[in-house]
Protein backbone atom coordinates (compact mmCIF):
# COMPACT_ATOMS: atom_id res chain seq x y z
CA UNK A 1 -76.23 34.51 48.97
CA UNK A 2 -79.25 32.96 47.64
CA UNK A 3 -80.52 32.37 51.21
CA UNK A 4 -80.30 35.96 52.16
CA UNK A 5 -82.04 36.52 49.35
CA UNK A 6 -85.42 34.16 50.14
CA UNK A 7 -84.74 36.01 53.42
CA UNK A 8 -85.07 39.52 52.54
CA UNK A 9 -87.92 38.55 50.25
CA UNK A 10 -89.72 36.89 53.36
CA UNK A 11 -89.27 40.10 55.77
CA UNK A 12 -90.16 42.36 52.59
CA UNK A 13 -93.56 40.33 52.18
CA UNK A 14 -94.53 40.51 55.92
CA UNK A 15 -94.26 44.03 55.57
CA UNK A 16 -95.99 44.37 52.26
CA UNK A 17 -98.90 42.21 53.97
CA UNK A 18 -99.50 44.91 56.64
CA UNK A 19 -99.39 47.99 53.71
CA UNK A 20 -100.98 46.32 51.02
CA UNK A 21 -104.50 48.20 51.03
CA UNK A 22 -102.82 51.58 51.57
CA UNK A 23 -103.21 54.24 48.91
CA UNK A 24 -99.70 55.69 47.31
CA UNK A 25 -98.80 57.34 44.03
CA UNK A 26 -96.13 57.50 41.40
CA UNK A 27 -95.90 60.66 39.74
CA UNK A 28 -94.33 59.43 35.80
CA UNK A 29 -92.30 62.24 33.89
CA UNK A 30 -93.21 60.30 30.92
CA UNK A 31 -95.81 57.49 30.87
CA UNK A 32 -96.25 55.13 28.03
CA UNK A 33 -99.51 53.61 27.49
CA UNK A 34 -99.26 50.13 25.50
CA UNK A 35 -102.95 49.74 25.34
CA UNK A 36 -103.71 53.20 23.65
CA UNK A 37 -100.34 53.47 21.85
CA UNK A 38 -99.84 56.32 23.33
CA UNK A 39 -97.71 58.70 25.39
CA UNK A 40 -98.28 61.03 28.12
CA UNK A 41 -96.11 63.26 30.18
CA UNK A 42 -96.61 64.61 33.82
CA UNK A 43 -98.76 61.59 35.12
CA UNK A 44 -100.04 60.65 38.37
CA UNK A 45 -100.72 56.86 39.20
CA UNK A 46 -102.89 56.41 41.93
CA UNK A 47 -102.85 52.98 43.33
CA UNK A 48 -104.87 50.90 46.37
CA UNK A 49 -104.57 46.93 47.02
CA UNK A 50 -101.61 46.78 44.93
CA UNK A 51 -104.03 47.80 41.73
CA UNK A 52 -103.56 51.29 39.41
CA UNK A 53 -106.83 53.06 40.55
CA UNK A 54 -106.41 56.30 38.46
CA UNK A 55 -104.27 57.85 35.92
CA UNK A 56 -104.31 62.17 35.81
CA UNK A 57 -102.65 64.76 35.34
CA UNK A 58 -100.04 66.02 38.28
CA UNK A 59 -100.96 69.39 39.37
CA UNK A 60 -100.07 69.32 42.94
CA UNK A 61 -98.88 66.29 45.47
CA UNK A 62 -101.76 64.11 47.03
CA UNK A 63 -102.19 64.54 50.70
CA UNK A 64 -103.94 61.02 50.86
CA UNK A 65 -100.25 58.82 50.46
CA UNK A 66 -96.62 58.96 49.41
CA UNK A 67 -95.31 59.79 45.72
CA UNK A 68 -92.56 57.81 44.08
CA UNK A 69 -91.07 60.32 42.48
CA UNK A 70 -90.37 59.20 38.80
CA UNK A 71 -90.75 62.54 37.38
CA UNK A 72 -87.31 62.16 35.37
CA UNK A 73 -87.50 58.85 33.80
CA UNK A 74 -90.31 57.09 31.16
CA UNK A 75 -92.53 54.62 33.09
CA UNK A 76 -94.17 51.60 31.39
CA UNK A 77 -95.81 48.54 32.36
CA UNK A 78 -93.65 45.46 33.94
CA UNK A 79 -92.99 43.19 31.04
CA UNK A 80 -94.27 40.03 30.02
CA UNK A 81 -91.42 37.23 28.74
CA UNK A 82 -93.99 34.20 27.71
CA UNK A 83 -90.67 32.19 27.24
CA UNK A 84 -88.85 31.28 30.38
CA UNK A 85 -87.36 28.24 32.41
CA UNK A 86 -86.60 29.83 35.21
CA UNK A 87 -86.44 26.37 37.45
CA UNK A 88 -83.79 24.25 35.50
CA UNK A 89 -80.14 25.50 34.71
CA UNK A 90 -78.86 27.36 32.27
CA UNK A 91 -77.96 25.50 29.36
CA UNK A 92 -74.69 24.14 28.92
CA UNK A 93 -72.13 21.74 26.97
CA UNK A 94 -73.02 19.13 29.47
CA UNK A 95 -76.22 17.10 28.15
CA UNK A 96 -76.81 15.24 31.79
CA UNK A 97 -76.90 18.17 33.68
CA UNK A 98 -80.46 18.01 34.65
CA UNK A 99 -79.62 15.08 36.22
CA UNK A 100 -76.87 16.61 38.05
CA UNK A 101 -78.90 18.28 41.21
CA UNK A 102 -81.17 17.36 43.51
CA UNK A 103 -84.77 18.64 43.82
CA UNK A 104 -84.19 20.61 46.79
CA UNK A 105 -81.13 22.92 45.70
CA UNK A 106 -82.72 23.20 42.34
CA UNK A 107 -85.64 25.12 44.18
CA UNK A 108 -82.61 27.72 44.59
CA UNK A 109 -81.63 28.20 41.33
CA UNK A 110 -84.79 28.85 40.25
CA UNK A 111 -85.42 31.41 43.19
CA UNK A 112 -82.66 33.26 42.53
CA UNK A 113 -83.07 32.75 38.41
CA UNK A 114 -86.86 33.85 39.17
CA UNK A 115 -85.26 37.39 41.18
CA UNK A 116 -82.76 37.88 38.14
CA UNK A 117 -86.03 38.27 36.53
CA UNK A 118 -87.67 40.66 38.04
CA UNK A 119 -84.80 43.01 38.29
CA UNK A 120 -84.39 43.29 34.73
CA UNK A 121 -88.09 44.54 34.45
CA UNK A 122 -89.94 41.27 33.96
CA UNK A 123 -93.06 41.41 36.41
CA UNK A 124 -94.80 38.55 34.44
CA UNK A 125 -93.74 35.67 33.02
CA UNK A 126 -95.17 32.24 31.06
CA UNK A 127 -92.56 29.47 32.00
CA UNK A 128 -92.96 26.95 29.67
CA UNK A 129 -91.51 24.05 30.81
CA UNK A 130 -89.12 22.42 33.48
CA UNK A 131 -87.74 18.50 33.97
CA UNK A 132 -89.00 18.04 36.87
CA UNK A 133 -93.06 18.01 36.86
CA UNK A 134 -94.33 20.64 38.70
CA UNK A 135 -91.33 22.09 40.08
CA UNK A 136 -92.51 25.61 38.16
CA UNK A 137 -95.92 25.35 40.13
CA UNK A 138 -93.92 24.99 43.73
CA UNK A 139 -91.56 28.21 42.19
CA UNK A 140 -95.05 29.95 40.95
CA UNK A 141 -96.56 29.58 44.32
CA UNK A 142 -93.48 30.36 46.54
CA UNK A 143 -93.29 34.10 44.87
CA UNK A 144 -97.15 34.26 45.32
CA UNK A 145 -96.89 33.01 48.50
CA UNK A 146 -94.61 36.24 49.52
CA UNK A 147 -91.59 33.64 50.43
CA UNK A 148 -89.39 34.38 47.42
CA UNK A 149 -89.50 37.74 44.94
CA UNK A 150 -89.86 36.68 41.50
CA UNK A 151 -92.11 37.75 38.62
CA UNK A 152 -96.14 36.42 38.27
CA UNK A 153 -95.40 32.92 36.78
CA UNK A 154 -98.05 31.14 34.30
CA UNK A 155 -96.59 27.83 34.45
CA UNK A 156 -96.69 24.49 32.42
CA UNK A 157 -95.97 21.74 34.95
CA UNK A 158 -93.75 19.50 32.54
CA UNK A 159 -93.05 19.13 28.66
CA UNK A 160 -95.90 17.13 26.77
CA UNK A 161 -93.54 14.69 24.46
CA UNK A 162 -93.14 11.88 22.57
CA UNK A 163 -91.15 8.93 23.59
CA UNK A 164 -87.16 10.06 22.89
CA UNK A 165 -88.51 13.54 21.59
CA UNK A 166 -87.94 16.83 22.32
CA UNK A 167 -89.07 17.24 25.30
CA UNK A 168 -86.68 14.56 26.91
CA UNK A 169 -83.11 13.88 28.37
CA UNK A 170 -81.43 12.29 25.15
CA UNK A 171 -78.24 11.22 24.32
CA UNK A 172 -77.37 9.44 27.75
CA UNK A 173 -76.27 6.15 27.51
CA UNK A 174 -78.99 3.24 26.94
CA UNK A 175 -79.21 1.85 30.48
CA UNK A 176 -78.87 5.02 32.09
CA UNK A 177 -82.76 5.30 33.83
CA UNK A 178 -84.40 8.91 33.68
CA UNK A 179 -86.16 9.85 36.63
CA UNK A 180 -89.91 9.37 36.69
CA UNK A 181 -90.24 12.94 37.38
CA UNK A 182 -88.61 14.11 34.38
CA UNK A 183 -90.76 11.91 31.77
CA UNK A 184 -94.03 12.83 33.56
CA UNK A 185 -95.25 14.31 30.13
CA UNK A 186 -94.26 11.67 27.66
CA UNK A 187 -97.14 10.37 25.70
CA UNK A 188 -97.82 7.44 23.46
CA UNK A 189 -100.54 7.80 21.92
CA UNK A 190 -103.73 10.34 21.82
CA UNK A 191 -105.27 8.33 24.74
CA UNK A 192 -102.03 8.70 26.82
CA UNK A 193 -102.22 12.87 25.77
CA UNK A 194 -105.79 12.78 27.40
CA UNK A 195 -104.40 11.22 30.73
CA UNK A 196 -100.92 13.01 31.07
CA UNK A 197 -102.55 16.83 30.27
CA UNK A 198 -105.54 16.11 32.39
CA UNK A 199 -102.95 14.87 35.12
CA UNK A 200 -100.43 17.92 34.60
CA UNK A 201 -103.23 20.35 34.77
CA UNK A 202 -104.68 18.81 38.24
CA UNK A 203 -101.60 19.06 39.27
CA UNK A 204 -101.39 22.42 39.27
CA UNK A 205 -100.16 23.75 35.78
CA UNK A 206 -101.85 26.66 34.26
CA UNK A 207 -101.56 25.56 30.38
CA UNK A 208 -100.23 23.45 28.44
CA UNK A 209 -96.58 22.95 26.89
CA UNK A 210 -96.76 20.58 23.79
CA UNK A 211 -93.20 19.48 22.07
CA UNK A 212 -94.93 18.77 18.32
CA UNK A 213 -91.28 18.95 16.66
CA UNK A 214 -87.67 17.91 17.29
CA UNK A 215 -85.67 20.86 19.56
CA UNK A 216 -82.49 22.71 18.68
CA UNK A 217 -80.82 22.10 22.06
CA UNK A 218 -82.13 18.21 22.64
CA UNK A 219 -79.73 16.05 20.69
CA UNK A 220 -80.73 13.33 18.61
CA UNK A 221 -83.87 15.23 17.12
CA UNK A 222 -84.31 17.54 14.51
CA UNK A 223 -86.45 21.12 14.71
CA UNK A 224 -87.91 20.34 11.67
CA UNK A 225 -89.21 16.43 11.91
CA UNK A 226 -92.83 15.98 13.46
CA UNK A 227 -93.04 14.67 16.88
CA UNK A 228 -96.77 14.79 17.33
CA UNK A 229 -99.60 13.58 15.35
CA UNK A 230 -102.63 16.14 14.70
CA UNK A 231 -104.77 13.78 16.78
CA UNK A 232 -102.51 13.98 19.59
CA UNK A 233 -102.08 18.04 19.30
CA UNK A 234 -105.74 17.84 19.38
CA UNK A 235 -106.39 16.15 22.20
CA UNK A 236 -104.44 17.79 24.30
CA UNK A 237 -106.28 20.82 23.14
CA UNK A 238 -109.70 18.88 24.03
CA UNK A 239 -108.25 18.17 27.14
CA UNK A 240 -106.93 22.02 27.92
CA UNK A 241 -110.28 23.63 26.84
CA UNK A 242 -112.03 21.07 29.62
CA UNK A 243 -110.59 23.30 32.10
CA UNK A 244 -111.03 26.43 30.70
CA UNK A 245 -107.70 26.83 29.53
CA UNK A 246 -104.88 26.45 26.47
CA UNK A 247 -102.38 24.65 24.09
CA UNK A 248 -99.00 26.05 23.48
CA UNK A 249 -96.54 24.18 20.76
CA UNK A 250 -92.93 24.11 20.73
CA UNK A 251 -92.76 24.01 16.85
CA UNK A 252 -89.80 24.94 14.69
CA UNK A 253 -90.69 22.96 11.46
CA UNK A 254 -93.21 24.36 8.93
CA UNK A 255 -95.07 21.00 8.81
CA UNK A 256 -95.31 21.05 12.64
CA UNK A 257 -96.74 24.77 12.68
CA UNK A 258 -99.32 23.76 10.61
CA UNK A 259 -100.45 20.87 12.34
CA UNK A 260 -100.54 22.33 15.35
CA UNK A 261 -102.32 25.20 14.07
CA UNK A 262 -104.97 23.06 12.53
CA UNK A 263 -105.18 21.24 16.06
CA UNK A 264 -106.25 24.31 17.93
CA UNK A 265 -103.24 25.47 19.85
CA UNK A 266 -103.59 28.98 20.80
CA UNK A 267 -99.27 29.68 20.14
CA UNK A 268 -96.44 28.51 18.85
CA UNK A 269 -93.43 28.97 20.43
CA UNK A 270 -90.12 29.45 17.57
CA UNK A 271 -91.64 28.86 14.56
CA UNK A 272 -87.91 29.16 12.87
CA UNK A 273 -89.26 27.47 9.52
CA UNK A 274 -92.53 28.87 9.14
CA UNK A 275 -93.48 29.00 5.77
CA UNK A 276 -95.92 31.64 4.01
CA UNK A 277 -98.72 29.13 4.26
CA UNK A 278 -98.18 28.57 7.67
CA UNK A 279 -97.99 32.75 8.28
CA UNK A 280 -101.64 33.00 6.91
CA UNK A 281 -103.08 29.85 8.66
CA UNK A 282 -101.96 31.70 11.66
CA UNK A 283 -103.05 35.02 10.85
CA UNK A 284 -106.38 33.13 9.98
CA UNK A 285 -106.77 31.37 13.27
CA UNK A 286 -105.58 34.23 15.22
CA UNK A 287 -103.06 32.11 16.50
CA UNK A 288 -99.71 33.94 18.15
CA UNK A 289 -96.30 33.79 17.13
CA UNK A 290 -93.73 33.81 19.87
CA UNK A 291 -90.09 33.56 18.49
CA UNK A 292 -86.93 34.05 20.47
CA UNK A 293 -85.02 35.73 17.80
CA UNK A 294 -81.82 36.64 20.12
CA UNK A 295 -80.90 33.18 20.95
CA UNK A 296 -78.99 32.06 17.65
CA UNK A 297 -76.30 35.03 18.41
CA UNK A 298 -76.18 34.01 21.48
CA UNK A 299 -75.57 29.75 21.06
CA UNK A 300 -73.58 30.47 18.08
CA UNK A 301 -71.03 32.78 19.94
CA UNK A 302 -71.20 31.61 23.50
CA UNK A 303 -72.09 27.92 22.85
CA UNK A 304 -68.55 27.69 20.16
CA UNK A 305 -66.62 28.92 22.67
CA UNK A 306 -67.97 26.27 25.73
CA UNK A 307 -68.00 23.86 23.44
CA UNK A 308 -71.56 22.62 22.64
CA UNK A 309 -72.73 19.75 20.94
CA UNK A 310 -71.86 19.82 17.55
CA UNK A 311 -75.59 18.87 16.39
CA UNK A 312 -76.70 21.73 18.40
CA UNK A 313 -74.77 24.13 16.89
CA UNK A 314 -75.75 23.14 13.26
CA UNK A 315 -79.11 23.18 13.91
CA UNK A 316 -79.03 26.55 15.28
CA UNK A 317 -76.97 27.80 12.20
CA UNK A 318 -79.95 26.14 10.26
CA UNK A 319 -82.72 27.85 11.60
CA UNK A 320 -81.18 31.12 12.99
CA UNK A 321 -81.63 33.14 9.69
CA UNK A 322 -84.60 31.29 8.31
CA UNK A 323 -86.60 32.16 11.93
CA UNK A 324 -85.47 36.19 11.73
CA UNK A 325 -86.82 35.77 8.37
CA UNK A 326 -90.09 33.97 8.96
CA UNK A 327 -90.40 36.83 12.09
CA UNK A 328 -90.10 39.91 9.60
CA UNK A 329 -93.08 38.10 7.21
CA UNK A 330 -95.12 37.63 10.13
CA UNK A 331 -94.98 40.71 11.36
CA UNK A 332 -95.86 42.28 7.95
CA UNK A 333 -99.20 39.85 7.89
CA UNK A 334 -100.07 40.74 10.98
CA UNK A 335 -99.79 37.71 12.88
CA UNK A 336 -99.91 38.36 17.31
CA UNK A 337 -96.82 38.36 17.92
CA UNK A 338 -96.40 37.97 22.05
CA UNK A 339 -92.31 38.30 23.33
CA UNK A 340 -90.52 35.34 24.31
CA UNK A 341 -86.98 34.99 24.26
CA UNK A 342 -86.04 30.93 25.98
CA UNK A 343 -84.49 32.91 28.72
CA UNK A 344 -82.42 30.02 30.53
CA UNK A 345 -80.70 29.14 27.15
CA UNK A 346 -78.77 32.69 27.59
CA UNK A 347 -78.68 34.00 31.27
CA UNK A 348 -81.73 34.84 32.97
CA UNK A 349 -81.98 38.82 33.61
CA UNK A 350 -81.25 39.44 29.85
CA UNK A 351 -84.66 38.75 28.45
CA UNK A 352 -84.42 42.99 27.14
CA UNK A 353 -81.91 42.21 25.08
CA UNK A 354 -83.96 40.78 21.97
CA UNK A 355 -86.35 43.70 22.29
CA UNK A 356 -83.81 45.57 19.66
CA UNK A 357 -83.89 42.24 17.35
CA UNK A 358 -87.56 42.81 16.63
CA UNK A 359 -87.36 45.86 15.85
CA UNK A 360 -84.22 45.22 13.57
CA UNK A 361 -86.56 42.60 12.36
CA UNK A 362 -89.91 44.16 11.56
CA UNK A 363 -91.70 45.98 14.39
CA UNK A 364 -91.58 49.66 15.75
CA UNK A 365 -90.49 50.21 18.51
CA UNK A 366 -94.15 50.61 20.29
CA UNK A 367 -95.33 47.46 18.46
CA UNK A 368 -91.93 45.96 20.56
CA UNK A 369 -92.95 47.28 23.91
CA UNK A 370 -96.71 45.81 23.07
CA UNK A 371 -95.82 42.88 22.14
CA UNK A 372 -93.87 42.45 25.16
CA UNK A 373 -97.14 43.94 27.63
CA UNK A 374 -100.93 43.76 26.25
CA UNK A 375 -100.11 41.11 23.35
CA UNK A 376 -98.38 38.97 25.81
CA UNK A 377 -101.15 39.53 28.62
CA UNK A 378 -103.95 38.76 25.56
CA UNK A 379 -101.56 35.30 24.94
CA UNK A 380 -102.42 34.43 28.49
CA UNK A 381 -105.67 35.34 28.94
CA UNK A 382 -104.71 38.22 31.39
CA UNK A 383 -105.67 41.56 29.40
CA UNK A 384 -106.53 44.91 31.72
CA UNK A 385 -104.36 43.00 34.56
CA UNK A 386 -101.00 42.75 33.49
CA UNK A 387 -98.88 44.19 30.75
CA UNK A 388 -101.18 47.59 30.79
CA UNK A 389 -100.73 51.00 33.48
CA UNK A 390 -104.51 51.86 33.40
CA UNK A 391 -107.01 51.85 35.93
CA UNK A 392 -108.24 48.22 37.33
CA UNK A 393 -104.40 46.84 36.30
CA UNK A 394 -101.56 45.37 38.88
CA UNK A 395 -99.43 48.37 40.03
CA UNK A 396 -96.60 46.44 38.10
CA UNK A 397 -94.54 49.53 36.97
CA UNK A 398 -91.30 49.60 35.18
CA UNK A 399 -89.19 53.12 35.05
CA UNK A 400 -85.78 53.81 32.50
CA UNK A 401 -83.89 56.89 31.91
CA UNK A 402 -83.84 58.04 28.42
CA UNK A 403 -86.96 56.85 25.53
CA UNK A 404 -87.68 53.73 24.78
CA UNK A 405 -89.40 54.46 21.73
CA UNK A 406 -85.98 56.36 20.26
CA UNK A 407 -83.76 53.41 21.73
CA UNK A 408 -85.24 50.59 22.67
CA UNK A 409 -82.03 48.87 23.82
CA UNK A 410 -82.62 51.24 26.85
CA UNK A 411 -85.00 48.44 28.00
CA UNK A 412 -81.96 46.47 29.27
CA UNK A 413 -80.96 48.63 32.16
CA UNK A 414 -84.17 49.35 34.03
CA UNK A 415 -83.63 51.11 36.82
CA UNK A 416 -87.26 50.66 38.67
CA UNK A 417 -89.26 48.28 39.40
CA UNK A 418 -92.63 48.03 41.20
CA UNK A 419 -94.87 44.80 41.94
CA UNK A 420 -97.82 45.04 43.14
CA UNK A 421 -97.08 48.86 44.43
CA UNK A 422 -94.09 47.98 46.18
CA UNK A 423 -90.61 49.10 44.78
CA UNK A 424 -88.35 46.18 44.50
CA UNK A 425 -85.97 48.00 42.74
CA UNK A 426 -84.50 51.28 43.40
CA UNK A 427 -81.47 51.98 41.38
CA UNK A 428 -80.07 55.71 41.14
């Protein structure tokens, strides 16, 4: 299945190649702008090398290319999850699973996890970490490449960690040997952060992914203990703004949000037990906020029933309600809040589903959808290219039946989906 997949991808590129520069429109019954807030009905998209030259008024069809005709549905941007592993597995009761396929077949998984992606809507994403180095950059340059369909990947090359942190395989037995591949980002000391981010982002990785506190999901650590020092947070920020680019922390502890936010990073990824100090130092240092508030329904449910870890479970019941809680104050200060939602740990092609948390938890339903388009695309540096349906953006389009801005649950059955200018998803 998976082959026929990269196949159809591969013919559908070929052909995409030889089209690419022609001129074609999508006439939007409804058309909601994330940039202005706004909504307009009755809109014609003009678009040329796979970019949104105009936005008007429909008055009569174009002679110069084909319409899409979207007249009956509401048409948004592709959306931006800025929390994925698409490469690894999904998570499971089985804590050596990483270990449990080869290179080569993983690259399939995370094809087919990267095309489960962009059916659900998701035209960008920020992957933020896989265990083997730099399998996210092969998967980011295969889609960009035209040889597999998948979603624009921002990618982090491998988890920056401390020795027996988060970001590692734990809970193996002691002479069990990790791959070198899979402890690529495991630091010592500030010295060793210098050498293993420079390394990671010569490599190929577009950011980078620092573990500053114990995970809910790795066993043997604890969200809310410090991993990191300050001095090591910082230096991988030194190192990071060397090369023109950013610091993201994996940080559920309030102690670790604050230190990381004092260090430079430009998000932090949970935040479950942010504190109000740690809300204003953020809203201070314009520093974003990107919480994946859906996940504790879905490990406490699914991840009783398939038995997982007991540690993992009581970790999540320990920071599910005090994250949701920590979201709604954020939101209220006015922190950036960009979506992510640690698709991987739930199935990949559900990311829409925690769009109706964060509005349960805070936001309108607009400030949802934004958060989730030009918030993310600020995050990554990529505002007025993705996450917006203006002039000079991708022509990565989105359509729905019914309003998002009444229902935003309708988010989780997108019906079209356009990359670049090319429908890739045509659902009736």
């Amino acid at each position: 299945m998976i082959a026929r997949l990269v196949l159809a991808a591969l013919v559908a590129s070929v052909g995409a190649a030889a089209t690419a520069s022609e001129v074609s429109y999508v006439r939007a019954g409804r058309l909601i702008d994330p940039q202005a807030g706004k909504v307009a009905t009755d809109r014609l998209i003009r678009i040329e090398g796979g970019k949104i030259t105009a936005v008007s008024a429909w008055t009569a069809p174009p002679k110069d290319g084909p319409v899409t005709d979207w007249s009956k549905l509401t048409v948004l941007p592709g959306l931006i999850d800025m929390h994925t592993h698409l490469v690894d597995d999904e998570q499971s009761e089985n804590i050596a699973q990483p270990l449990m396929r080869s290179a080569s077949r993983q690259a399939y998984v995370g094809a087919a996890h990267a095309r489960a992606t962009l059916m659900a809507g998701f035209t960008s994403v920020r992957d933020v970490g896989s265990w083997r180095a730099f399998s996210d950059v092969a998967l980011r340059d295969a889609i960009e490449a035209g040889d597999v369909s998948g979603p624009r990947m921002s990618v982090a090359g491998a988890y920056v960690t401390a020795p027996g942190g988060g970001g590692e395989i734990t809970g193996l037995a002691p002479d069990v040997t990790i791959p070198a591949e899979m402890r690529r980002g495991v630091v010592e000391d500030a010295a060793d952060v210098h050498r293993k981010v420079r390394a990671l982002l010569v490599g190929g990785a577009d950011f980078v992914k620092l573990i500053a506190t114990g995970a809910v999901l790795t066993e043997g650590t604890e969200p809310g203990q410090l991993e990191l020092s300050e001095d090591e947070i910082r230096a991988a920020v030194e190192e990071a703004a060397k090369r023109g680019t950013y610091v993201t922390a994996h940080a559920h502890g309030a102690e670790g949000i604050k230190t990381a936010a004092r260090a430079g990073v430009r998000s932090i990824e949970h935040g479950s037990l942010i504190d109000d100090e740690g809300i204003a130092l953020m809203k201070a240092r314009g520093v974003f906020l990107v919480a994946d508030i859906y996940n504790g329904d879905f490990i406490d449910t699914y991840g009783r029933e398939h038995h997982w870890p007991d540690g993992m479970i009581r970790k999540n019941r320990e920071t599910t309600d005090a994250q949701r809680d920590g979201f709604r104050k954020a939101v209220k200060a006015g922190v950036k809040i960009a979506y992510g939602t640690d698709a991987g740990v739930y199935p990949h092609g559900w990311n829409a589903r925690q769009m109706p948390y964060m509005v349960r938890y805070g936001m309108t339903p607009m400030q949802a959808i934004q958060s989730a388009t030009t918030v993310a695309a600020e995050l990554m540096g990529k505002t007025g290219q993705v996450g917006c349906d203006a002039p000079g953006c991708y022509a990565d389009l989105i359509a729905v039946a019914g309003d998002p801005l009444s229902d935003i649950s309708v988010l989780s059955t997108v019906t079209k989906v356009m990359q670049g200018g090319f429908v890739v998803k045509d659902e009736r």
